[in-house]
N, C-alpha and C. Protein backbone atom coordinates (compact mmCIF):
# COMPACT_ATOMS: atom_id res chain seq x y z
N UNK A 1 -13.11 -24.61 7.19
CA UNK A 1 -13.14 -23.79 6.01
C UNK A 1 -11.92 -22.88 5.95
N UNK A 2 -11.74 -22.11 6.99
CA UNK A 2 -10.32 -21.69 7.18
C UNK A 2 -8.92 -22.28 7.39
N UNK A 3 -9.14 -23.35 6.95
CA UNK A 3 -7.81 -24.06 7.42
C UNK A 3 -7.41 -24.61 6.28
N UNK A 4 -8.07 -24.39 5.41
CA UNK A 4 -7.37 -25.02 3.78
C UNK A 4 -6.33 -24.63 3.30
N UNK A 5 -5.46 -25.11 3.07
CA UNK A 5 -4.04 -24.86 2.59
C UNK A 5 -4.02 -23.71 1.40
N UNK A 6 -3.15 -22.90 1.45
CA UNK A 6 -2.97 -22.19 -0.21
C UNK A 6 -2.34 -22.71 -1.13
N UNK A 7 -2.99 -22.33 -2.02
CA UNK A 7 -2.64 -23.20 -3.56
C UNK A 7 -1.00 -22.75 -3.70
N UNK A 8 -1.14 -23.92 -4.47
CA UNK A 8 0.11 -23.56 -5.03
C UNK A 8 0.16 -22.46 -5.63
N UNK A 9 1.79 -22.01 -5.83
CA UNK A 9 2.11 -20.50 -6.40
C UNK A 9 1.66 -20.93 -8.06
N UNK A 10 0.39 -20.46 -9.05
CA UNK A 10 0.61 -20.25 -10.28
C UNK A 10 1.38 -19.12 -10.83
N UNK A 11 1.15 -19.07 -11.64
CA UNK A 11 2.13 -17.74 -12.62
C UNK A 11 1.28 -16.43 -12.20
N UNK A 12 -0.13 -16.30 -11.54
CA UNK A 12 -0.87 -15.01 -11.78
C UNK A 12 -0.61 -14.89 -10.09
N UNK A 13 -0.35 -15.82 -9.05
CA UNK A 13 -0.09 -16.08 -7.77
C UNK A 13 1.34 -14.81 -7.66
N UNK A 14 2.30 -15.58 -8.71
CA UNK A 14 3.64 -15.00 -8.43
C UNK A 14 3.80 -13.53 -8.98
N UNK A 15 3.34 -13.24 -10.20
CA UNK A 15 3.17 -12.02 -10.40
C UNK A 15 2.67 -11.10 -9.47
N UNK A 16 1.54 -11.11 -9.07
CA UNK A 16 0.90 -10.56 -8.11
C UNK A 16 1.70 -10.30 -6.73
N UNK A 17 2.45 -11.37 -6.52
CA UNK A 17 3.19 -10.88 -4.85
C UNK A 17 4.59 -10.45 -5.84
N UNK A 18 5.05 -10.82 -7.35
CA UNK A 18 6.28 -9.55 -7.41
C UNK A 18 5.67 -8.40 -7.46
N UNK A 19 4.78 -8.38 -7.73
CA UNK A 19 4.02 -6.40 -8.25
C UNK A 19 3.50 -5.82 -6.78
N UNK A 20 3.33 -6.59 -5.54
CA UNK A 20 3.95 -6.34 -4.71
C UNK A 20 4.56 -5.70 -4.02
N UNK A 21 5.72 -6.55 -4.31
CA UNK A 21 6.72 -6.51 -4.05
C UNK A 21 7.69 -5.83 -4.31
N UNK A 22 7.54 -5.32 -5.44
CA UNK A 22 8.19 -4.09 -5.81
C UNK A 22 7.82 -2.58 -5.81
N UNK A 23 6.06 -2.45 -5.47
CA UNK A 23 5.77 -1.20 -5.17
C UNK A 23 6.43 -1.33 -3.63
N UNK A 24 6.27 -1.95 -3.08
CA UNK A 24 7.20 -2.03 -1.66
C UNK A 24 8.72 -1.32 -1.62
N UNK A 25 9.21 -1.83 -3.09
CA UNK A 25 10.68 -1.50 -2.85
C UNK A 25 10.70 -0.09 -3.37
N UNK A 26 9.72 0.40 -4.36
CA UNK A 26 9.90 1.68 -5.10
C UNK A 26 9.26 2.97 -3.55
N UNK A 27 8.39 2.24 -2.57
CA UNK A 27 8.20 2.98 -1.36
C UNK A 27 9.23 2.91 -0.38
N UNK A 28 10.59 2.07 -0.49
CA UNK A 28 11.30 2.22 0.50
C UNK A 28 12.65 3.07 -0.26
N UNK A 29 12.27 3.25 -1.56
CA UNK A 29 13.21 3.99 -2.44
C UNK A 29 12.43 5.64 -2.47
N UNK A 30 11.51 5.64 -1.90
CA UNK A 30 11.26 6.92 -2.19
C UNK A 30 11.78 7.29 -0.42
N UNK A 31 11.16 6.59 0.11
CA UNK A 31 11.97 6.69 1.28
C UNK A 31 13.13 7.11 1.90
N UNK A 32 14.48 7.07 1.07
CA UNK A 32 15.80 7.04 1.10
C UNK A 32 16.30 8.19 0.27
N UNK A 33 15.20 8.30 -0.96
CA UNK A 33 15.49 9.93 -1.43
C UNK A 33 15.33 10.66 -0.62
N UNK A 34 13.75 10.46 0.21
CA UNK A 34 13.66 11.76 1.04
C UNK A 34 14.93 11.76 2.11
N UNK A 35 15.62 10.91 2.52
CA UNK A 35 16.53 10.84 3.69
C UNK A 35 17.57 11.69 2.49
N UNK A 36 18.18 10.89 1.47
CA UNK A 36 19.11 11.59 0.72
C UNK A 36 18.94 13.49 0.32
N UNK A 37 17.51 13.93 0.59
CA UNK A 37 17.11 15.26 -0.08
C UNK A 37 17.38 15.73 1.14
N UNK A 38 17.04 15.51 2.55
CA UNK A 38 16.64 16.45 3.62
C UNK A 38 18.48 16.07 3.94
N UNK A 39 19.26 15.46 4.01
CA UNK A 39 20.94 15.47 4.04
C UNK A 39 21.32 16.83 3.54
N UNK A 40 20.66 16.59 2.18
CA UNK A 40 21.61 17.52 0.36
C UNK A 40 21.31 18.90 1.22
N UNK A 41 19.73 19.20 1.89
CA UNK A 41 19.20 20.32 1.76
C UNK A 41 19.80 20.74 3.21
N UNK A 42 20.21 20.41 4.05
CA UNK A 42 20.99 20.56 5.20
C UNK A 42 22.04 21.15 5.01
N UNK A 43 22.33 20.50 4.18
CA UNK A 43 24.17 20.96 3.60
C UNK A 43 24.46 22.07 3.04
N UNK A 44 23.16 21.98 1.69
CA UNK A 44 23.22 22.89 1.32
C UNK A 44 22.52 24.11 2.16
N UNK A 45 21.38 24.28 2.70
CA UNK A 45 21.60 25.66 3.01
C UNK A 45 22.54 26.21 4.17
N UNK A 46 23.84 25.25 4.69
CA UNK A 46 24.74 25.30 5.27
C UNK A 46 25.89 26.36 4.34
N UNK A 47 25.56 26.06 2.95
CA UNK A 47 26.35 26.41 1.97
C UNK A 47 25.85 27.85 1.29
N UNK A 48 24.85 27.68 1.91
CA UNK A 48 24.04 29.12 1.19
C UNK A 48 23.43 28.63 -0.18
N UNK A 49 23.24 27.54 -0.45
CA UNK A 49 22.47 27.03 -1.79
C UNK A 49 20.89 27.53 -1.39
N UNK A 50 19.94 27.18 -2.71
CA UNK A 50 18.68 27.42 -2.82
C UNK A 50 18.31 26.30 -2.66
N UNK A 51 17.48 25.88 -1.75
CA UNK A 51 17.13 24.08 -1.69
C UNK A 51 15.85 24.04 -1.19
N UNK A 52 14.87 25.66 -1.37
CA UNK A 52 13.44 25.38 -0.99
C UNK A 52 12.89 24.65 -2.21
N UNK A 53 13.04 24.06 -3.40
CA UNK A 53 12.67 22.71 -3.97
C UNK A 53 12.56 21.91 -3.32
N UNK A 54 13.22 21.78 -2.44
CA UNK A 54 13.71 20.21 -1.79
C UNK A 54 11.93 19.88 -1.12
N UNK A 55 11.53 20.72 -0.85
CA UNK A 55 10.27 20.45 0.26
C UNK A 55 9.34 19.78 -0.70
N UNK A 56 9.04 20.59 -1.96
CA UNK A 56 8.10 20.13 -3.15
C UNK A 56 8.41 18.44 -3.46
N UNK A 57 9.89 18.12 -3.74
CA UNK A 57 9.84 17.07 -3.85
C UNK A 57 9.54 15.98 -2.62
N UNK A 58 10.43 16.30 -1.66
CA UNK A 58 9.84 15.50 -0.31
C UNK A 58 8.62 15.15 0.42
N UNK A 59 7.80 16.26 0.23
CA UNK A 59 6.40 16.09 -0.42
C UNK A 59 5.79 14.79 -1.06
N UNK A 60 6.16 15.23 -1.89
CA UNK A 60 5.53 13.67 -3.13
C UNK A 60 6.04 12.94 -2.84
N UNK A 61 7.45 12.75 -2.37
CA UNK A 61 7.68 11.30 -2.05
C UNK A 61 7.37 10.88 -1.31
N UNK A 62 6.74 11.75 0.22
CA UNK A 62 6.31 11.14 1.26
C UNK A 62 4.78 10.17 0.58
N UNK A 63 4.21 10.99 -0.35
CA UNK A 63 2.89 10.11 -0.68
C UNK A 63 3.67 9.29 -0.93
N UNK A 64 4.53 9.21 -2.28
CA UNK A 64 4.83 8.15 -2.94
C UNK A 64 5.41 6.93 -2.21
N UNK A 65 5.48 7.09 -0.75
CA UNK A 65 6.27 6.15 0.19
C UNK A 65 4.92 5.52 0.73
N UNK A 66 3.79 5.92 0.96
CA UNK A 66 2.38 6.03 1.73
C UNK A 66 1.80 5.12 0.60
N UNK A 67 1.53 5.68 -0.18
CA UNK A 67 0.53 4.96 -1.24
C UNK A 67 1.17 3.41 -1.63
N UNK A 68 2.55 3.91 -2.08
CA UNK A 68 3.02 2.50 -2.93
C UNK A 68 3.41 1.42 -1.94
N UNK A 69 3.23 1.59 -0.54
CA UNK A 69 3.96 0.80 0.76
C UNK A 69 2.31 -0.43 0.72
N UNK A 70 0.84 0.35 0.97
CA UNK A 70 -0.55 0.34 1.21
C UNK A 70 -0.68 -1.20 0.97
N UNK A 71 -0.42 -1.67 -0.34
CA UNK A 71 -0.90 -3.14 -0.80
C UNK A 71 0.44 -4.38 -0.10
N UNK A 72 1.58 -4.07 -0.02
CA UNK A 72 2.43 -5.32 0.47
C UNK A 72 2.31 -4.80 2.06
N UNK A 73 1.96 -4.04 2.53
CA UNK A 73 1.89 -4.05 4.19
C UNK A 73 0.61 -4.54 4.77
N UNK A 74 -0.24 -4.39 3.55
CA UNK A 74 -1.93 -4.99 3.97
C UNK A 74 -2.29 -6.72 3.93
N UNK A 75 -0.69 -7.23 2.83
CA UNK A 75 -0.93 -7.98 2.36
C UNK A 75 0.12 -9.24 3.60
N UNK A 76 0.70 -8.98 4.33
CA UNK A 76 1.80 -9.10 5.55
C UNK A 76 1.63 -8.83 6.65
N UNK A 77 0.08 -8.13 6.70
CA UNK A 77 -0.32 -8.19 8.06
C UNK A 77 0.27 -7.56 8.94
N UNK A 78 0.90 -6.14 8.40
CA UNK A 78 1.23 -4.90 8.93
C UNK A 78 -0.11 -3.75 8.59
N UNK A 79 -1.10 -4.39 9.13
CA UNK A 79 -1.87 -2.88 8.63
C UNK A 79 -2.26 -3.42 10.56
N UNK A 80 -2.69 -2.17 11.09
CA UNK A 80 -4.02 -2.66 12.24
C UNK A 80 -5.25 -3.27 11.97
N UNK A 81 -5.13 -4.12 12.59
CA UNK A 81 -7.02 -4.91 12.41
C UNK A 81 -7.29 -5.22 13.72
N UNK A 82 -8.41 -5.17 13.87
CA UNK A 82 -9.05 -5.43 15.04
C UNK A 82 -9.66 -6.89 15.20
N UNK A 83 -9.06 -7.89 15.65
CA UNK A 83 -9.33 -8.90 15.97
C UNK A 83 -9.98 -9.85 16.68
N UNK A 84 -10.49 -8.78 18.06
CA UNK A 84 -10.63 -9.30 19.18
C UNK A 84 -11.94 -9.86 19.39
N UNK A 85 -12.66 -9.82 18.45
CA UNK A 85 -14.03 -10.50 17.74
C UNK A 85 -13.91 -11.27 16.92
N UNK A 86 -13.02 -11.31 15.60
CA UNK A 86 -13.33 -12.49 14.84
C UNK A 86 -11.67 -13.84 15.58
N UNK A 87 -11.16 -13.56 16.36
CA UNK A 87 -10.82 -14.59 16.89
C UNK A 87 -11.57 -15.22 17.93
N UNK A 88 -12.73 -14.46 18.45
CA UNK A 88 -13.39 -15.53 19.32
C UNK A 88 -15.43 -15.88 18.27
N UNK A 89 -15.09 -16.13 17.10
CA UNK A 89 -16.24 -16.17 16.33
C UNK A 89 -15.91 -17.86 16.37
N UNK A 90 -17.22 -18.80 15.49
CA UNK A 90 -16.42 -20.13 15.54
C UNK A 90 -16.13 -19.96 13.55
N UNK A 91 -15.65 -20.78 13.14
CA UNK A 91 -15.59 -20.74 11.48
C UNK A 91 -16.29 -20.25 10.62
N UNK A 92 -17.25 -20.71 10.39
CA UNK A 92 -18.39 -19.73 9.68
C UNK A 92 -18.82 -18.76 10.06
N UNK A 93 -18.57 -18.43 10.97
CA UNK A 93 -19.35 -16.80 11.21
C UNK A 93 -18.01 -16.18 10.84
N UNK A 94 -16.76 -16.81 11.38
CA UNK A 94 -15.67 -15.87 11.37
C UNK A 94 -15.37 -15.77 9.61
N UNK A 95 -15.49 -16.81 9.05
CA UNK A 95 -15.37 -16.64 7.26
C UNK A 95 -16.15 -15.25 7.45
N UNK A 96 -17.81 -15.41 7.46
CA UNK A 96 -18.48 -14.47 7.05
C UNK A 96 -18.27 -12.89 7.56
N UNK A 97 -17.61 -12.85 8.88
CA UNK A 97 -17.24 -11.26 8.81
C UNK A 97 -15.82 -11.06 8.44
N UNK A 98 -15.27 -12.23 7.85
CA UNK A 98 -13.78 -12.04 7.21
C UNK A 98 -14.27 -11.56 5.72
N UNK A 99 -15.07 -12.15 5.03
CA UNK A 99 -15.63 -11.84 3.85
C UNK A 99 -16.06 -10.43 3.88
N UNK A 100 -16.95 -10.86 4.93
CA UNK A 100 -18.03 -9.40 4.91
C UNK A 100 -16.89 -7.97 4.76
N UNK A 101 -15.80 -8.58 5.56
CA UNK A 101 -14.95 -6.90 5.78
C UNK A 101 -14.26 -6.31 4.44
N UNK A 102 -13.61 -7.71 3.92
CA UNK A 102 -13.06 -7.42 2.66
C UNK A 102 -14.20 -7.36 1.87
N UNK A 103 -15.21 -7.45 1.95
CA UNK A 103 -16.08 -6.93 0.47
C UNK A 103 -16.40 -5.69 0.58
N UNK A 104 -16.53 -4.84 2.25
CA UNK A 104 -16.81 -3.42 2.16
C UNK A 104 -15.47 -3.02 2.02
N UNK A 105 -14.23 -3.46 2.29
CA UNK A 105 -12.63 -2.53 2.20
C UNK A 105 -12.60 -2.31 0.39
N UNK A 106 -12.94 -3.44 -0.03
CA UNK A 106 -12.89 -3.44 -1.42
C UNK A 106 -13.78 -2.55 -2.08
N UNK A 107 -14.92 -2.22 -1.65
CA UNK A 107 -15.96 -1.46 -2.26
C UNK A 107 -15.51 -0.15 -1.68
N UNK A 108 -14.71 0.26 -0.95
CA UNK A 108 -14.57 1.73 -0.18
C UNK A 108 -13.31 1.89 -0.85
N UNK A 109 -12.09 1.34 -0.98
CA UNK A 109 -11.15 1.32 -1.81
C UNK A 109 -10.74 1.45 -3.13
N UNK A 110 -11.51 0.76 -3.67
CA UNK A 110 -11.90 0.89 -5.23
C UNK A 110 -11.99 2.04 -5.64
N UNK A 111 -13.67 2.42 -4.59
CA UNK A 111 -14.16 3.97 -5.19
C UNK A 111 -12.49 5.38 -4.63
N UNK A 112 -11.86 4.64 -3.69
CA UNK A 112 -10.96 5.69 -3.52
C UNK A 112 -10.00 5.40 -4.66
N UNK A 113 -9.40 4.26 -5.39
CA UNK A 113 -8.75 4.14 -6.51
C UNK A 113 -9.37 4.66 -8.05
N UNK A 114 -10.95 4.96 -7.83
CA UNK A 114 -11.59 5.74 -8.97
C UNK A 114 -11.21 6.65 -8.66
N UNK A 115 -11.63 7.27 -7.64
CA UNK A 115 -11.32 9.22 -7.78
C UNK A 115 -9.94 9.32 -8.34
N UNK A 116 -9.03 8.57 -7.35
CA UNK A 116 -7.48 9.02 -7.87
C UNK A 116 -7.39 9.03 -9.34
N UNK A 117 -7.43 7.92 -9.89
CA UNK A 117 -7.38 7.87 -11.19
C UNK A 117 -8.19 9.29 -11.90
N UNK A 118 -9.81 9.68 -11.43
CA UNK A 118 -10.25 10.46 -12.06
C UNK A 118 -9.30 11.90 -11.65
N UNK A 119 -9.03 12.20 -10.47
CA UNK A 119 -8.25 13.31 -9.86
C UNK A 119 -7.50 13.63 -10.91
N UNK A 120 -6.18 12.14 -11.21
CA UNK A 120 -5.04 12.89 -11.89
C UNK A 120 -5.07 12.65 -13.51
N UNK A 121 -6.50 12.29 -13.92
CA UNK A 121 -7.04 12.33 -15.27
C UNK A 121 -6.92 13.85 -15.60
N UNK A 122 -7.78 14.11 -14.77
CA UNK A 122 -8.29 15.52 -14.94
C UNK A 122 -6.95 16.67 -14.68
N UNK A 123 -6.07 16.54 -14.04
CA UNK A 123 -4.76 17.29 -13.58
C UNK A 123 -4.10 17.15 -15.28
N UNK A 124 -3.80 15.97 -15.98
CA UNK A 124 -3.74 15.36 -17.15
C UNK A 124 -4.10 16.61 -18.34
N UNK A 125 -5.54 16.90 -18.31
CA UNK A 125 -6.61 17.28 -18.84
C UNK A 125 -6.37 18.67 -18.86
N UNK A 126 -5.85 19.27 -17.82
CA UNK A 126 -6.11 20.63 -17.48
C UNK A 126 -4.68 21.48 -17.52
N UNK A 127 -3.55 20.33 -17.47
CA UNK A 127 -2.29 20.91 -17.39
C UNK A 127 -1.84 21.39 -16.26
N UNK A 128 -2.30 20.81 -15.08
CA UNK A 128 -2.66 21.44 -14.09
C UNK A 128 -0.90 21.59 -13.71
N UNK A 129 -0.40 22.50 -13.36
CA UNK A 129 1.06 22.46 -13.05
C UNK A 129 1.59 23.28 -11.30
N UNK A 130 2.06 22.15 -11.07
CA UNK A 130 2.78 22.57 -9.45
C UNK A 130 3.06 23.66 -9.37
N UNK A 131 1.87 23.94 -8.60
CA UNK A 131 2.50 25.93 -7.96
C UNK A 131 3.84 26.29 -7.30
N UNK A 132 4.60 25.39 -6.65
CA UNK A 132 5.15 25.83 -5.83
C UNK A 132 6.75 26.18 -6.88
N UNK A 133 7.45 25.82 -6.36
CA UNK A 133 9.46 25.97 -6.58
C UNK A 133 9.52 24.96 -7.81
N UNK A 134 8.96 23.71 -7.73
CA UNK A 134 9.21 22.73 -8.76
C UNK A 134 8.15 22.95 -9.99
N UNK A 135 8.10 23.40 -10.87
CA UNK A 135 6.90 23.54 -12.03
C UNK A 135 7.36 22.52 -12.78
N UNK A 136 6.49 21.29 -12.31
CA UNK A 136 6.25 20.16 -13.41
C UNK A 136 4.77 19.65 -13.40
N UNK A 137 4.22 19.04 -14.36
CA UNK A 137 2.81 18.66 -14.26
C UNK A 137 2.34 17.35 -12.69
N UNK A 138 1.45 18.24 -12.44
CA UNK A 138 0.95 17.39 -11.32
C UNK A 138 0.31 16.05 -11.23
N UNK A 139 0.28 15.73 -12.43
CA UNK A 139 -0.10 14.44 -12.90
C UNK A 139 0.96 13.12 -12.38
N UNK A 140 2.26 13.80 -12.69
CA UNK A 140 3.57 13.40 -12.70
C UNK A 140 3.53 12.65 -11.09
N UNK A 141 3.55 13.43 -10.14
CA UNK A 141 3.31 13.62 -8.75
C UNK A 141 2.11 12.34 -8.27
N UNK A 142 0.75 12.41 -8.90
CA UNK A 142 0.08 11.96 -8.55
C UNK A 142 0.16 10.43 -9.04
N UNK A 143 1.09 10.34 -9.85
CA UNK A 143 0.95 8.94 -10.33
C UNK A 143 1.07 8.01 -9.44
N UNK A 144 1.25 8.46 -8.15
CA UNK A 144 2.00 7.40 -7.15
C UNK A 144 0.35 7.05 -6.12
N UNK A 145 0.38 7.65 -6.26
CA UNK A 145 -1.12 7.75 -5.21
C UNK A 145 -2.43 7.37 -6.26
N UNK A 146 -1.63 6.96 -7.19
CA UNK A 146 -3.03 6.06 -8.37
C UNK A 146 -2.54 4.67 -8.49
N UNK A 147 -1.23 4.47 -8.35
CA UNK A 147 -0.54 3.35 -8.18
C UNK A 147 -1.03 2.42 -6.85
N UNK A 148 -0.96 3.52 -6.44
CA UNK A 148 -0.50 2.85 -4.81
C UNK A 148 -1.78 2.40 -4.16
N UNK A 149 -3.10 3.61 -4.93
CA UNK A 149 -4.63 3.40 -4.97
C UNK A 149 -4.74 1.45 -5.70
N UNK A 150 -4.85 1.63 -6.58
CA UNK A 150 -5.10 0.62 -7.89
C UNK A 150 -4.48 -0.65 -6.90
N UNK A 151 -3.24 -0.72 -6.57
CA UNK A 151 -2.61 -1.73 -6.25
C UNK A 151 -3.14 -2.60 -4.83
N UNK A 152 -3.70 -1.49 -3.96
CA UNK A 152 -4.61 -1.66 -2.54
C UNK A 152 -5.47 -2.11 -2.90
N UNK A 153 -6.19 -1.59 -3.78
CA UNK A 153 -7.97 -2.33 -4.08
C UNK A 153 -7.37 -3.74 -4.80
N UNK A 154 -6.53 -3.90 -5.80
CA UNK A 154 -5.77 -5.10 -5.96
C UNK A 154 -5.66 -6.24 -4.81
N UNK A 155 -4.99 -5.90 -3.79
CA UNK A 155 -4.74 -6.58 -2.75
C UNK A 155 -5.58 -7.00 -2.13
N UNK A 156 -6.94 -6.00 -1.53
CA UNK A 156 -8.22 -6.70 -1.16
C UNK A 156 -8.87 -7.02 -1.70
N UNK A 157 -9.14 -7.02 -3.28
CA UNK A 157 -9.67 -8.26 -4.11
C UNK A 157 -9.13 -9.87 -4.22
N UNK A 158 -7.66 -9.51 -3.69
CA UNK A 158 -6.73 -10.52 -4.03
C UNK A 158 -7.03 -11.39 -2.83
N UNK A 159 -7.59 -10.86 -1.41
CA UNK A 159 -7.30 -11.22 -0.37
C UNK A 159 -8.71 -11.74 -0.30
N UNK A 160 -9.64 -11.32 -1.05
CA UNK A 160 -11.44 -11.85 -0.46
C UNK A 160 -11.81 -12.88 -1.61
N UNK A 161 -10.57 -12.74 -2.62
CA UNK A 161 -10.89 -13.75 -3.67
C UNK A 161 -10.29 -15.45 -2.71
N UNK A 162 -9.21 -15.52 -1.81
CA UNK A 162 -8.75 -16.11 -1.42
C UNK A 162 -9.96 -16.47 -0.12
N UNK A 163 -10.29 -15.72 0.61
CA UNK A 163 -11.14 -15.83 1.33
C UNK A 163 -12.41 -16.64 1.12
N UNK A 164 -12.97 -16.51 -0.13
CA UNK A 164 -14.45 -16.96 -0.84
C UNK A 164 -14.03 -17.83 -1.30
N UNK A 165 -12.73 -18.35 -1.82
CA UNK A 165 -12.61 -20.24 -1.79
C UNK A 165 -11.73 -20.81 -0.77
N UNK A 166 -12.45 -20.11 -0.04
CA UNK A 166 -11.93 -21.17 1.26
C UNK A 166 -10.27 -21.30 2.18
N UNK A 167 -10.03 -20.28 1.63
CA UNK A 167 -8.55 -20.25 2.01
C UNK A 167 -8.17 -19.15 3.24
N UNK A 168 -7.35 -19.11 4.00
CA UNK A 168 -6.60 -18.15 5.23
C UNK A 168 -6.36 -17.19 4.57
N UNK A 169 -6.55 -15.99 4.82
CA UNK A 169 -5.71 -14.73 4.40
C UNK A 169 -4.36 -14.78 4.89
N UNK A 170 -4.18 -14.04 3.51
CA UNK A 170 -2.61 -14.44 3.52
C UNK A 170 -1.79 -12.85 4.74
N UNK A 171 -2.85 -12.48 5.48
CA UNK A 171 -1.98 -11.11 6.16
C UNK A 171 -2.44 -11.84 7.66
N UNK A 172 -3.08 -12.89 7.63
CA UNK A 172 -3.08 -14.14 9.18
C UNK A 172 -2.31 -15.19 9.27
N UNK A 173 -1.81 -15.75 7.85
CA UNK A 173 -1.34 -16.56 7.67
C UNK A 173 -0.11 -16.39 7.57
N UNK A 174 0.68 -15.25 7.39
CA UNK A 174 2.09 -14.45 7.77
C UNK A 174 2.27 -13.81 8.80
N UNK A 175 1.22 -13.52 9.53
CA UNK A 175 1.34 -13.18 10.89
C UNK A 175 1.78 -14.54 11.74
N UNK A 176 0.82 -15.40 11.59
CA UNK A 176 1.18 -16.38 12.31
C UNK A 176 2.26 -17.72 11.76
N UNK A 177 3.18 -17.51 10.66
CA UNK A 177 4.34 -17.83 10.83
C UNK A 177 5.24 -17.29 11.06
N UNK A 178 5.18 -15.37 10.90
CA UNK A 178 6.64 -14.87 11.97
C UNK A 178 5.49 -15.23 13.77
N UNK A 179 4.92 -14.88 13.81
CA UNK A 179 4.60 -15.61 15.54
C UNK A 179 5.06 -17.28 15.53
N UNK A 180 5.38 -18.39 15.09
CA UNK A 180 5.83 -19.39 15.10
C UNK A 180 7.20 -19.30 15.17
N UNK A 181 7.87 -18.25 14.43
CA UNK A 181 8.98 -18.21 14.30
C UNK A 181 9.96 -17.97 15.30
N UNK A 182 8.76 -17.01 16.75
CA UNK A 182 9.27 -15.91 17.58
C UNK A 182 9.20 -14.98 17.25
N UNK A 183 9.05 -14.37 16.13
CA UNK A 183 9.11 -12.71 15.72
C UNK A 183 7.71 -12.39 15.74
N UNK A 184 7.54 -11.68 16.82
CA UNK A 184 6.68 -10.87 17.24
C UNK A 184 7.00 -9.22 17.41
N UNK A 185 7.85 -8.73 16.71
CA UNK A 185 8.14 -7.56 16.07
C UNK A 185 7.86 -6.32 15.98
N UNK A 186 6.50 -6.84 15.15
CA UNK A 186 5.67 -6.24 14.31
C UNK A 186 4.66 -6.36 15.01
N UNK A 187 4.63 -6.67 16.64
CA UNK A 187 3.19 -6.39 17.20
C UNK A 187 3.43 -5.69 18.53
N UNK A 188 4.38 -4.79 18.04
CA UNK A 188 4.94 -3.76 19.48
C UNK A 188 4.49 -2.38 18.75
């Protein structure tokens, strides 16, 4: 049951790993601001500039690096999982606590992609505006951590939908072609 090949890439296949794929890149871009801000803010208060902003933004981008990274690292088999049980299960049992896990990650995820959404509804709603150095709406801020929410529960729907017809998850099934490859990397 686990050994069935994955379908071919359709059009909702490929979308799905670019959308991805690109919250990936917009988390390794928030990434590089913060490297580019904590440089500027070095310099500058070398210079005597005002650069306690800098923290407010570095801040959010650290979510925005956290949240929007969540769905292509879960989905690549960079998250931790604990294995050391369903590799010694035989097929069907191991489907069923492969299922079983993604139907509670999905049901615990979700409800964390509701609140967010309701969180920065309500921030939306209220005008709620950043106390600190930067006064912009906090909505603004939170969009990343509704993204990054939405896109995770995405991924483990994406991953138990694959699971329930019969197919390898695709975060075992990329593990074990960089392990074919030699790249074992990503398990230090």
């Amino acid at each position: 049951m686990q050994d069935a090949l994955p379908p071919a890439p359709g059009r909702l296949r490929r979308a799905l790993d670019a959308l991805y794929l690109a919250a990936r890149h917009l988390a390794a871009a928030a990434v590089l601001a913060i490297f580019v801000l904590m440089i500027g803010a070095s310099l500058g208060r070398s210079l005597e500039w005002r650069v306690g902003w800098v923290n407010d933004v570095v801040s959010w981008l650290c979510a925005a690096s956290a949240f929007l990274a969540m769905a292509h690292a879960f989905k690549h088999g960079d998250f931790v999982r604990v294995t050391l049980l369903l590799d010694r299960l035989p097929p069907r049992r191991r489907f069923a606590f492969e299922a079983g896990s993604l139907g509670v990650a999905a049901v615990a995820i979700g409800y964390l992609a509701w609140w967010a959404v309701r969180f920065t509804v309500e921030s939306w709603q209220f005008n709620d505006i950043a106390g600190n150095m930067v006064a912009i709406p906090m909505w603004i801020p939170q969009m990343s951590f509704v993204a990054g929410a939405l896109l995770f529960a995405l991924a483990v729907l994406d991953e138990l939908v694959i699971v329930l017809r019969g197919g390898k998850p695709t975060y075992v099934r990329l593990v074990e072609e960089r392990h074919a490859r030699g790249d074992f990397s990503e398990d230090i």
